[in-house]
PDB file of N, CA and C in Angstrom:
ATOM      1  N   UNK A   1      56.492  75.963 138.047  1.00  0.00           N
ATOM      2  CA  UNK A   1      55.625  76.808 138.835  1.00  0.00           C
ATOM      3  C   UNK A   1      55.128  76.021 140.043  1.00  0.00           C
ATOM      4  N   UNK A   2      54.827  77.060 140.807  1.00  0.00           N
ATOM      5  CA  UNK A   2      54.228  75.917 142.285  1.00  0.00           C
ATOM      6  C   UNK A   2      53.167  76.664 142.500  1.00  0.00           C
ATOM      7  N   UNK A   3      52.299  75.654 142.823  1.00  0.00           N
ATOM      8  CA  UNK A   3      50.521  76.809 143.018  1.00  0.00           C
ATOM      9  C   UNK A   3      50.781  76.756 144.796  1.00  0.00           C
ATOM     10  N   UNK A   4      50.433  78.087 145.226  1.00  0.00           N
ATOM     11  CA  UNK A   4      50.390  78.310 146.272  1.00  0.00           C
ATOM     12  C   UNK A   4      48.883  78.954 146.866  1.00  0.00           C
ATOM     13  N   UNK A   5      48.268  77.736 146.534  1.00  0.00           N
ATOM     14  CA  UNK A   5      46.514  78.239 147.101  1.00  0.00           C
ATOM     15  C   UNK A   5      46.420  78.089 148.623  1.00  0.00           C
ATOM     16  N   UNK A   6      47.045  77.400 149.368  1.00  0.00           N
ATOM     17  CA  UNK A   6      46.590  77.008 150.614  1.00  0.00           C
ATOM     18  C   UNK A   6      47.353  78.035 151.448  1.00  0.00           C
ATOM     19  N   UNK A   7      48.731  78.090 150.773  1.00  0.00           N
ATOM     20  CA  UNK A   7      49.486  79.030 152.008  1.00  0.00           C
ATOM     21  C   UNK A   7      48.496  80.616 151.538  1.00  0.00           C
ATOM     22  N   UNK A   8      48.119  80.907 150.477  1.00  0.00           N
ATOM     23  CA  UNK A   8      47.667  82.334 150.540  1.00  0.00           C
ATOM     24  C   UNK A   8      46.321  82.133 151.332  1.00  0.00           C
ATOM     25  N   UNK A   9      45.415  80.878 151.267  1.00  0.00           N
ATOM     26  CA  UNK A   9      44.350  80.789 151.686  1.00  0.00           C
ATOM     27  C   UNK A   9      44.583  80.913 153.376  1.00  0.00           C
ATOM     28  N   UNK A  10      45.691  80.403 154.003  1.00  0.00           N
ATOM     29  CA  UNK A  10      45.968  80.461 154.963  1.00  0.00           C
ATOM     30  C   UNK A  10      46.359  81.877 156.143  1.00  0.00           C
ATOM     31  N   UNK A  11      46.441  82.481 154.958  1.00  0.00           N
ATOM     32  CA  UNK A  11      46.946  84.050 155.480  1.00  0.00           C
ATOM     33  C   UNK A  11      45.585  84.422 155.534  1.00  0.00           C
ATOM     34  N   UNK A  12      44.668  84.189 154.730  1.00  0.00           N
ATOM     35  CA  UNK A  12      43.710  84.962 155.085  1.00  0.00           C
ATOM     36  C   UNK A  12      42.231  83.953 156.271  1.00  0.00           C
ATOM     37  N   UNK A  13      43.133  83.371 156.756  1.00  0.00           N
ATOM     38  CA  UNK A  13      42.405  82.345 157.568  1.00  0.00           C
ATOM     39  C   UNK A  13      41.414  81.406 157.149  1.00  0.00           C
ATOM     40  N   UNK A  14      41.560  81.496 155.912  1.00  0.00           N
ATOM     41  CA  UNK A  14      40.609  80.014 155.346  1.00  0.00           C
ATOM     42  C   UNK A  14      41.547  78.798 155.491  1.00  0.00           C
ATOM     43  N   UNK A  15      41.149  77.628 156.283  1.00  0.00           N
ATOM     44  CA  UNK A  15      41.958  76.533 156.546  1.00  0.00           C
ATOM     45  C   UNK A  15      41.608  75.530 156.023  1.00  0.00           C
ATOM     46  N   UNK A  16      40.143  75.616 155.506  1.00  0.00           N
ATOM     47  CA  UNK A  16      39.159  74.379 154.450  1.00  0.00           C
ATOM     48  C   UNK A  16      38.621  75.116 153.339  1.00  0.00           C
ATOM     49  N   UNK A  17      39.372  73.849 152.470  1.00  0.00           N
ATOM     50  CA  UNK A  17      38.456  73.584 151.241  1.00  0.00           C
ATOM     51  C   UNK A  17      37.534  74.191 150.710  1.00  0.00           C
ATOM     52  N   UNK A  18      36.560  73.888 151.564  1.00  0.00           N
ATOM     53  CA  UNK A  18      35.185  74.308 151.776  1.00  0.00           C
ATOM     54  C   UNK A  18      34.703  75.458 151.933  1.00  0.00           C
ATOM     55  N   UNK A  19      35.524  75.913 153.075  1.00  0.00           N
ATOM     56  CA  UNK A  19      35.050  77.240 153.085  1.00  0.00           C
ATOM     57  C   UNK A  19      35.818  78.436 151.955  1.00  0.00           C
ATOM     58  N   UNK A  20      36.942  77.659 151.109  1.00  0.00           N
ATOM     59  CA  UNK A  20      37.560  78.374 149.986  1.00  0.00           C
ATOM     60  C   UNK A  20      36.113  78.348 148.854  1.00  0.00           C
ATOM     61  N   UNK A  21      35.915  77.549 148.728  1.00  0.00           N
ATOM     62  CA  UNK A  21      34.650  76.992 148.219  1.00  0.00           C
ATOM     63  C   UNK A  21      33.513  77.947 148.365  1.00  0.00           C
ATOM     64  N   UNK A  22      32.984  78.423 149.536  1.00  0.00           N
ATOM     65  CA  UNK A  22      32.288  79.170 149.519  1.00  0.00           C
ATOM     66  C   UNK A  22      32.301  80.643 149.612  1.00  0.00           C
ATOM     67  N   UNK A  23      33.307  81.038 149.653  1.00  0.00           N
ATOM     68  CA  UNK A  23      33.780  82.274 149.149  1.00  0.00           C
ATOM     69  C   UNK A  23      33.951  82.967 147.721  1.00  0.00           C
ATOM     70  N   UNK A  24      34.442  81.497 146.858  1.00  0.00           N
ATOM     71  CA  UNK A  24      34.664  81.662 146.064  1.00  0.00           C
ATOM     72  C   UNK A  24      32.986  81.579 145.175  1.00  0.00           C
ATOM     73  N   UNK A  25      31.957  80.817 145.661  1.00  0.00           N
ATOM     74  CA  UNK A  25      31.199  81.425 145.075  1.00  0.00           C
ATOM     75  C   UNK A  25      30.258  82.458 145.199  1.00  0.00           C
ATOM     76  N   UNK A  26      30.356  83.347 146.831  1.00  0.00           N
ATOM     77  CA  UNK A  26      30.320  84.219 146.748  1.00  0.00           C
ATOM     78  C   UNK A  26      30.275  85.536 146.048  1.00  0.00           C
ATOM     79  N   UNK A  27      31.841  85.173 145.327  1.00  0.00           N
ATOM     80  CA  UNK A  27      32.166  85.868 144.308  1.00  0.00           C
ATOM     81  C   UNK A  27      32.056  85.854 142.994  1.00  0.00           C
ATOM     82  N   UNK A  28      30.959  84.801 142.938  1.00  0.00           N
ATOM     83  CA  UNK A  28      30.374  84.341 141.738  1.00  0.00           C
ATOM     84  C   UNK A  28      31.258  83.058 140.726  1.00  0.00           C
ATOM     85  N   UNK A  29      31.857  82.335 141.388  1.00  0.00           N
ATOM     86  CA  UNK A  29      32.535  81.568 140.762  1.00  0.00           C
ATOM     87  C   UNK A  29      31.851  79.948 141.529  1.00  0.00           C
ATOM     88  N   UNK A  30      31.295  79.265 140.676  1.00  0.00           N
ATOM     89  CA  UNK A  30      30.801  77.638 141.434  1.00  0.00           C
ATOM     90  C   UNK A  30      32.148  77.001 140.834  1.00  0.00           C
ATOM     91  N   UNK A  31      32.640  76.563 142.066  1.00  0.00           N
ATOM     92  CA  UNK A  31      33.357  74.935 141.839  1.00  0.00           C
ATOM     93  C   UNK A  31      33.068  73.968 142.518  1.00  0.00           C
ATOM     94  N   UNK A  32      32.866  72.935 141.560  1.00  0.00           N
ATOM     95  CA  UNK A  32      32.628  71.603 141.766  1.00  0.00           C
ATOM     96  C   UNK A  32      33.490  71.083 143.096  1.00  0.00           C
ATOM     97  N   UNK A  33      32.742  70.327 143.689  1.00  0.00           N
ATOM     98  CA  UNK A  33      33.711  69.572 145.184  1.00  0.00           C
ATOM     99  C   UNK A  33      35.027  69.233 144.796  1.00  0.00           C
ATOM    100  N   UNK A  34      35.112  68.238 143.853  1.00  0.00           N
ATOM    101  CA  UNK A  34      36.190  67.489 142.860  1.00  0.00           C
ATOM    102  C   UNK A  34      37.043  68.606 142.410  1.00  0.00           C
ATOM    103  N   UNK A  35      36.854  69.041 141.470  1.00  0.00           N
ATOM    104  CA  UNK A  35      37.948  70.609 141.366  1.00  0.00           C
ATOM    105  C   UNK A  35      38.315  70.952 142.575  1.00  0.00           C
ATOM    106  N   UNK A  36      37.079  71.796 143.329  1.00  0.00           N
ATOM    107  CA  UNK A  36      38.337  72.243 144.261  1.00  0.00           C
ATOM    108  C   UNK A  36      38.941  71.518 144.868  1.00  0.00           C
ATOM    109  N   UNK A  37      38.756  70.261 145.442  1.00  0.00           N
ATOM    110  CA  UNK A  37      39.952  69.309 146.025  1.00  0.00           C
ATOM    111  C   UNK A  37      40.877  69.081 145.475  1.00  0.00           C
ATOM    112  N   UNK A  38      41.200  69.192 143.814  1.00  0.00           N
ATOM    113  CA  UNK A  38      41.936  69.243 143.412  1.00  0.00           C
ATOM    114  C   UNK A  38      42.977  70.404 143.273  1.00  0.00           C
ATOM    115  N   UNK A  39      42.037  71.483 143.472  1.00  0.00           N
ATOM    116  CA  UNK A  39      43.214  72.598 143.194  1.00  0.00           C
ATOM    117  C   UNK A  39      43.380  72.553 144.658  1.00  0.00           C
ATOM    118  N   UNK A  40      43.084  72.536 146.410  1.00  0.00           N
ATOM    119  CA  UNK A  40      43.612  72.756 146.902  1.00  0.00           C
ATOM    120  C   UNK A  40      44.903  71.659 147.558  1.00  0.00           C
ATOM    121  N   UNK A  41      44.540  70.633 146.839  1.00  0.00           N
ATOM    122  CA  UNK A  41      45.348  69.080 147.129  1.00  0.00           C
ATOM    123  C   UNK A  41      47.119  69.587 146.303  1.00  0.00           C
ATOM    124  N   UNK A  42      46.661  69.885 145.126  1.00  0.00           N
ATOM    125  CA  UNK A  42      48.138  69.431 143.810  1.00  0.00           C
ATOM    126  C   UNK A  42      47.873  70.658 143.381  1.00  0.00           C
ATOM    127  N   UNK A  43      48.909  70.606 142.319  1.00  0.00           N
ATOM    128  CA  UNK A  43      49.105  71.716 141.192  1.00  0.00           C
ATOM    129  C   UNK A  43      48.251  71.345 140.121  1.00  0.00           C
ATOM    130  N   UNK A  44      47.263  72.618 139.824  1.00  0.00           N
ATOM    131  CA  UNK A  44      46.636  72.426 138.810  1.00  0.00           C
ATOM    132  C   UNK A  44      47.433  72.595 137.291  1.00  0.00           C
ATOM    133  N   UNK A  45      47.075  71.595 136.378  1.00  0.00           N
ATOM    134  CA  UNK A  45      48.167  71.864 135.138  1.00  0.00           C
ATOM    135  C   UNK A  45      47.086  72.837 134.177  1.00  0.00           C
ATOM    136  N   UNK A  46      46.533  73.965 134.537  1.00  0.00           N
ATOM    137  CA  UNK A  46      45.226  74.575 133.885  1.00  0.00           C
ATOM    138  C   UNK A  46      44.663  75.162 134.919  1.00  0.00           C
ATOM    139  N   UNK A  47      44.927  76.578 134.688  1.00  0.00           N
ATOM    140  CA  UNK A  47      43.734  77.696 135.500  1.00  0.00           C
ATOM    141  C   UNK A  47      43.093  78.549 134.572  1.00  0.00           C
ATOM    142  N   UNK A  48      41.719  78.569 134.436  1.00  0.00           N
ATOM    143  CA  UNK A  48      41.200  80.050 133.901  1.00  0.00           C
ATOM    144  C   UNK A  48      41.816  81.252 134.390  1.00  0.00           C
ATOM    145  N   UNK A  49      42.071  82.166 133.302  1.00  0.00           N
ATOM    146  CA  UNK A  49      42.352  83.673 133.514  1.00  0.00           C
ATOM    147  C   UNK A  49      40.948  83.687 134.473  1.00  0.00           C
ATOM    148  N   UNK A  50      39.881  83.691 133.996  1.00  0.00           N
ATOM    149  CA  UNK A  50      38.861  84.237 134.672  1.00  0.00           C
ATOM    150  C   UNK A  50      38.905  84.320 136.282  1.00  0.00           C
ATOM    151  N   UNK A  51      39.103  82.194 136.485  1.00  0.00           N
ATOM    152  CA  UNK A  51      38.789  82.171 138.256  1.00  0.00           C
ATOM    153  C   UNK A  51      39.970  82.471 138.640  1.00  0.00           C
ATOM    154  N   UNK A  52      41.204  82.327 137.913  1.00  0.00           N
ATOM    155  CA  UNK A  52      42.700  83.040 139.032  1.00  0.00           C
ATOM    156  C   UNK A  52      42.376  84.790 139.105  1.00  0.00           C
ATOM    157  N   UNK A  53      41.227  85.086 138.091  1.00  0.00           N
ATOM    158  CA  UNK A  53      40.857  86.681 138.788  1.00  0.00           C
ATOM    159  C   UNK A  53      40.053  86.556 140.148  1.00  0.00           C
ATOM    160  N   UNK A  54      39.426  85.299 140.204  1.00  0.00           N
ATOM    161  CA  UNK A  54      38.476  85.717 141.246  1.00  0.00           C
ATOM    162  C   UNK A  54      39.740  84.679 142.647  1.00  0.00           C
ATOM    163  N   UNK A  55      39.878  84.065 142.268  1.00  0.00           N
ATOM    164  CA  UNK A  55      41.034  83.420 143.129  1.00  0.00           C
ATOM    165  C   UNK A  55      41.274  84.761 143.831  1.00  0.00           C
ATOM    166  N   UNK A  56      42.340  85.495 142.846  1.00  0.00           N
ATOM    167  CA  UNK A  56      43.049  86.958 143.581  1.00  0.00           C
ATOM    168  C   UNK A  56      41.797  87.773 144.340  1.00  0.00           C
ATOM    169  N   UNK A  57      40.882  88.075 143.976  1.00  0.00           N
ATOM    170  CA  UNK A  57      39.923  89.353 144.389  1.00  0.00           C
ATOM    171  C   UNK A  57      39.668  88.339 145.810  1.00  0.00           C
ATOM    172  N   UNK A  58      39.585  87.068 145.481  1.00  0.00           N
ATOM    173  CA  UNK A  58      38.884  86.771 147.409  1.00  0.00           C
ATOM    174  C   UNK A  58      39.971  86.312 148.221  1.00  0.00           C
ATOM    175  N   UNK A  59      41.525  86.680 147.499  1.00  0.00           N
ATOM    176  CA  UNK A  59      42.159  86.158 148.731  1.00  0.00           C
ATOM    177  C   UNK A  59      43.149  87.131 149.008  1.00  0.00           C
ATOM    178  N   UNK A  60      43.127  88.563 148.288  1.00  0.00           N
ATOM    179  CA  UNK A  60      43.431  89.351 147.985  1.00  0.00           C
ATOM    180  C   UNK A  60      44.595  89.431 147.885  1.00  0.00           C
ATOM    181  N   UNK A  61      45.392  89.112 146.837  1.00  0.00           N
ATOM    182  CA  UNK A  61      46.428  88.513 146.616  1.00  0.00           C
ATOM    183  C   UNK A  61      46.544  88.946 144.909  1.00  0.00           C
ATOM    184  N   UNK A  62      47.814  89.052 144.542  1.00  0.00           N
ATOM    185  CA  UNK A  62      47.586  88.926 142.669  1.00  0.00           C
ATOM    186  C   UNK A  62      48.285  87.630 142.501  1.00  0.00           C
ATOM    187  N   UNK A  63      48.276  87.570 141.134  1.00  0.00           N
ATOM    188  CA  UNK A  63      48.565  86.350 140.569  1.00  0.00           C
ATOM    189  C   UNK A  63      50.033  85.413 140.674  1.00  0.00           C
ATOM    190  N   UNK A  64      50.816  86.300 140.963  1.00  0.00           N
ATOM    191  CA  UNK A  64      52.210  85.879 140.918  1.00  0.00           C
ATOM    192  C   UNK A  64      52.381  85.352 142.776  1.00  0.00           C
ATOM    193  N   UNK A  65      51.249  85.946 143.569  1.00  0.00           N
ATOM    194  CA  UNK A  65      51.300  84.834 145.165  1.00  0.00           C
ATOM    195  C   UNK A  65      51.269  83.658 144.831  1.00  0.00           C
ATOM    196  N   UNK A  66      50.322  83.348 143.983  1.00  0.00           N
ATOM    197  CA  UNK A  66      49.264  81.802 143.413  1.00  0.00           C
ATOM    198  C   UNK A  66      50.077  81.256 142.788  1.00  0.00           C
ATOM    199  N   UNK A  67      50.982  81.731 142.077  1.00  0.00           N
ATOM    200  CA  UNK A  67      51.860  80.964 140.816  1.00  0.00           C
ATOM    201  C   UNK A  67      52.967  81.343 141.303  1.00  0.00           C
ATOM    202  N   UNK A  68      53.971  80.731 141.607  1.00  0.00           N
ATOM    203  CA  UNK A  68      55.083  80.911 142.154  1.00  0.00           C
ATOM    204  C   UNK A  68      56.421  80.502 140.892  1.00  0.00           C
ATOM    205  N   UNK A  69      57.132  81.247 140.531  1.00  0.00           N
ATOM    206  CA  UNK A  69      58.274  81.228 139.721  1.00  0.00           C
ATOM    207  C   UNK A  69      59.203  80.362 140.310  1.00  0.00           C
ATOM    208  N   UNK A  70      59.670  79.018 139.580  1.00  0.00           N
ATOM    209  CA  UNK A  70      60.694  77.721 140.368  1.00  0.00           C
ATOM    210  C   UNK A  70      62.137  77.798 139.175  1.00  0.00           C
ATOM    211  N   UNK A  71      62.934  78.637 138.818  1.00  0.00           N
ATOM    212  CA  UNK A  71      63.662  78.917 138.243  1.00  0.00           C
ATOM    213  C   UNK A  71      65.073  77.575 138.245  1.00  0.00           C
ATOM    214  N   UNK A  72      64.994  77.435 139.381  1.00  0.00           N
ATOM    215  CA  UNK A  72      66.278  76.469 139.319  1.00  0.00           C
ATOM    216  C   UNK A  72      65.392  74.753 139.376  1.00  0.00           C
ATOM    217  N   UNK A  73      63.980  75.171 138.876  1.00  0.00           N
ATOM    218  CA  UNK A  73      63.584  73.805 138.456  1.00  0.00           C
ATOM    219  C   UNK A  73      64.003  73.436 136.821  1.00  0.00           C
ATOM    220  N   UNK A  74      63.568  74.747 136.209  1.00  0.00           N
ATOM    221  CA  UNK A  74      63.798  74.957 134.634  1.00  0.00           C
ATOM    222  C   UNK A  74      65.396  74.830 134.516  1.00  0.00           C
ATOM    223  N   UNK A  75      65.747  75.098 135.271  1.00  0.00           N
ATOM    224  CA  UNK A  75      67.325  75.091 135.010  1.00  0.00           C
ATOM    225  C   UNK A  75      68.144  73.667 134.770  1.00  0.00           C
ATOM    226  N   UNK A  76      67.274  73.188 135.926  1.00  0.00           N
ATOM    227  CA  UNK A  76      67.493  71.335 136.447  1.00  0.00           C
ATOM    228  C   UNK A  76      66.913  70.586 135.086  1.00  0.00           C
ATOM    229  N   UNK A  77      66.183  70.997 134.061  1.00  0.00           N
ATOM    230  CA  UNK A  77      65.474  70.530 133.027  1.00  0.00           C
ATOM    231  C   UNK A  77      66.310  70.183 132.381  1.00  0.00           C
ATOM    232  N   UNK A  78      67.402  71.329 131.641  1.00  0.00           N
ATOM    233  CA  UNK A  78      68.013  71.586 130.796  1.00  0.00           C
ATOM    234  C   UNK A  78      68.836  70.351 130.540  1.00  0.00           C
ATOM    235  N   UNK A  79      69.049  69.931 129.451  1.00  0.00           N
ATOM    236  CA  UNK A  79      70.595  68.441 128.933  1.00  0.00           C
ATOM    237  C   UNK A  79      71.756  69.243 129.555  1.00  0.00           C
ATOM    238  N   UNK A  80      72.492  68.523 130.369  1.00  0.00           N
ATOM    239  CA  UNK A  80      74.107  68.973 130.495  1.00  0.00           C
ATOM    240  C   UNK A  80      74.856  68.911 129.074  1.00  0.00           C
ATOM    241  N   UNK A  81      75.843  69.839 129.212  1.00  0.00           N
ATOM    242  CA  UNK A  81      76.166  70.100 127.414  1.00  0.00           C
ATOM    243  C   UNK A  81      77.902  69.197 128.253  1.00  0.00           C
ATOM    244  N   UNK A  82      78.226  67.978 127.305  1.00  0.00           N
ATOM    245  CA  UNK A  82      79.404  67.787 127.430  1.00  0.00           C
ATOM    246  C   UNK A  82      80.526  68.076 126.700  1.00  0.00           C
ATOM    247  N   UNK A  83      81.754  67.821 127.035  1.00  0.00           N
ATOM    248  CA  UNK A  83      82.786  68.432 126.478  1.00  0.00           C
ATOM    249  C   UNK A  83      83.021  67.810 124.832  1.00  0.00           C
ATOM    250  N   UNK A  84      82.611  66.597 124.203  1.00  0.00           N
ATOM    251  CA  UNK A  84      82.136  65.939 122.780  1.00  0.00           C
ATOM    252  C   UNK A  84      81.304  67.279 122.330  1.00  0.00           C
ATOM    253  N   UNK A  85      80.159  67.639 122.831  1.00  0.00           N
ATOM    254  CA  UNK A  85      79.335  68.359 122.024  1.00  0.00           C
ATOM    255  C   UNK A  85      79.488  69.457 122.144  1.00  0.00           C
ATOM    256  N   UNK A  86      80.509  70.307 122.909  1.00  0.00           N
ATOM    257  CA  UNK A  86      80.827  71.568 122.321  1.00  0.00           C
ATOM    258  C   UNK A  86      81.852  71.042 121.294  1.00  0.00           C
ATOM    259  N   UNK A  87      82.600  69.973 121.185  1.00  0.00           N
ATOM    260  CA  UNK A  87      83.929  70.236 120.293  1.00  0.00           C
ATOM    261  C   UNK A  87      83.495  69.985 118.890  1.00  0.00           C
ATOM    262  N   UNK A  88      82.125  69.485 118.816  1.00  0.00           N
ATOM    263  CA  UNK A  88      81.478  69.061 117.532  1.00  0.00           C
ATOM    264  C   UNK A  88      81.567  70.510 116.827  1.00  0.00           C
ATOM    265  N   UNK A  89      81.522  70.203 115.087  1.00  0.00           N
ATOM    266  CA  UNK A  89      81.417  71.184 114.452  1.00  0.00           C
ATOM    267  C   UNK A  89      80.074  70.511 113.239  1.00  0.00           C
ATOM    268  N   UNK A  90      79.117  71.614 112.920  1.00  0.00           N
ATOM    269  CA  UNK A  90      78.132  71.113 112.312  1.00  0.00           C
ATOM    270  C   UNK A  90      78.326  71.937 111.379  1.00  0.00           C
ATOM    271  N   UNK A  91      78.528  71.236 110.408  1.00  0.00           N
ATOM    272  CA  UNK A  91      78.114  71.552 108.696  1.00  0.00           C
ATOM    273  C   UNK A  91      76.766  72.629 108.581  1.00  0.00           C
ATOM    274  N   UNK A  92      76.922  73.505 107.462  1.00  0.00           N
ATOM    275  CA  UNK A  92      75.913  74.304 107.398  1.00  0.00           C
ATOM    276  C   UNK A  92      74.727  73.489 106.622  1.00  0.00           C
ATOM    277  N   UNK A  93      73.445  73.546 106.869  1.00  0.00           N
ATOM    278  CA  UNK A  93      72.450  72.856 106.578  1.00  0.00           C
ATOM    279  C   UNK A  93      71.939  73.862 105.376  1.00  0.00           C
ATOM    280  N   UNK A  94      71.174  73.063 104.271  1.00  0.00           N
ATOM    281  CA  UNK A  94      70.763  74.456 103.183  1.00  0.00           C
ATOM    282  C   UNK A  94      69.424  74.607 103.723  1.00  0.00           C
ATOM    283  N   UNK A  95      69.045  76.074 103.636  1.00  0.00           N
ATOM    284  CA  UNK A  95      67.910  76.602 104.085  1.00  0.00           C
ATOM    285  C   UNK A  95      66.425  75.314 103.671  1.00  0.00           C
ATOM    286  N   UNK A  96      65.826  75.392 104.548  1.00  0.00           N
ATOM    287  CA  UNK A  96      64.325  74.581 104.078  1.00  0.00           C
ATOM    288  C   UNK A  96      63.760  74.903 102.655  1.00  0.00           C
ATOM    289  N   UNK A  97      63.043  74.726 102.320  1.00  0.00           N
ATOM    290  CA  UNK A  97      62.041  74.912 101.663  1.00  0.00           C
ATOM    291  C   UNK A  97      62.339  74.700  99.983  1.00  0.00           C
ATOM    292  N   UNK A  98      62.281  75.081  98.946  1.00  0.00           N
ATOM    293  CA  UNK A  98      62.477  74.860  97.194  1.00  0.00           C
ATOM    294  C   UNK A  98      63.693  74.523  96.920  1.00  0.00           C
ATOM    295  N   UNK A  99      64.078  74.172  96.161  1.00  0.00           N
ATOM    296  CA  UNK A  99      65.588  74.268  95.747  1.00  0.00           C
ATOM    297  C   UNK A  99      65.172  74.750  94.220  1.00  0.00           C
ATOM    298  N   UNK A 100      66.134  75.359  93.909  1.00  0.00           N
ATOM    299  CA  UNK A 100      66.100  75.968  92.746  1.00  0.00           C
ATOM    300  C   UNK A 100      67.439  75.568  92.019  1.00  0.00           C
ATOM    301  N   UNK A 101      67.125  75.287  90.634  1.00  0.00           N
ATOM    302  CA  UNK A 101      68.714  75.198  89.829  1.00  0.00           C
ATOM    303  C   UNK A 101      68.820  76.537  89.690  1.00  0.00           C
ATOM    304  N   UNK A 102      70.585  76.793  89.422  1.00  0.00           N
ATOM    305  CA  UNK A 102      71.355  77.907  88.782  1.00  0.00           C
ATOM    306  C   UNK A 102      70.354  78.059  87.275  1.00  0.00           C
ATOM    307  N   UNK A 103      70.563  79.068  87.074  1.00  0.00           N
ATOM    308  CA  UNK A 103      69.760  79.778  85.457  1.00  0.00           C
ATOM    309  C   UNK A 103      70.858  79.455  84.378  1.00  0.00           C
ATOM    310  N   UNK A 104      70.537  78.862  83.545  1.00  0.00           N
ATOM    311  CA  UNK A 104      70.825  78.557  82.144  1.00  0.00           C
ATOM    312  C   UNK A 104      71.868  79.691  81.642  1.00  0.00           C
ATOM    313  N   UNK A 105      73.039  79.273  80.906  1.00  0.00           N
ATOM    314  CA  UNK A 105      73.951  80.332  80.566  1.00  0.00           C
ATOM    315  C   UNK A 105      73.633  80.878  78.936  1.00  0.00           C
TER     316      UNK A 105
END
């Protein structure tokens, strides 16, 4: 995901921090100096449902502007599968949990 606070903040002509800052508590949301420099610096790894509501209502924007979908990052994640490990064949594993003996004849 890529947080996109500054470019939406930017559309709506907030160019500081600060004045994101005071909008936002406007709308009844206080953030600390430190937070918000942080969310408008990096990607936050943690947003409240709550303030990404008020995020959206003051920049009028929904949630998916702010959070941006990076698909061919997740993709780039993935192990390359090589040509050994498709040709592997895996034995069936016995289910987890009790083992039980066969019943007495």
């Amino acid at each position: 995901m890529r947080w996109n606070l500054r470019m939406k903040a930017a559309e709506q002509g907030i160019w500081k921090s600060t004045e994101m800052r005071r909008r936002l508590a406007e709308a009844g949301l206080e953030i600390s100096a430190g937070k918000m420099s942080a969310l408008w610096t990096g990607t936050p790894t943690m947003v409240r449902l709550d303030d990404l509501d008020v995020f959206c209502v003051v920049l009028d924007c929904r949630p998916d502007d702010l959070l941006v979908r990076e698909p061919d990052k997740v993709a780039a994640r993935r192990p390359a599968k090589t040509a050994t490990a498709r040709q592997k064949t895996t034995t069936p594993r016995p289910a987890p949990g009790r083992r039980r003996s066969t019943p007495p004849v």
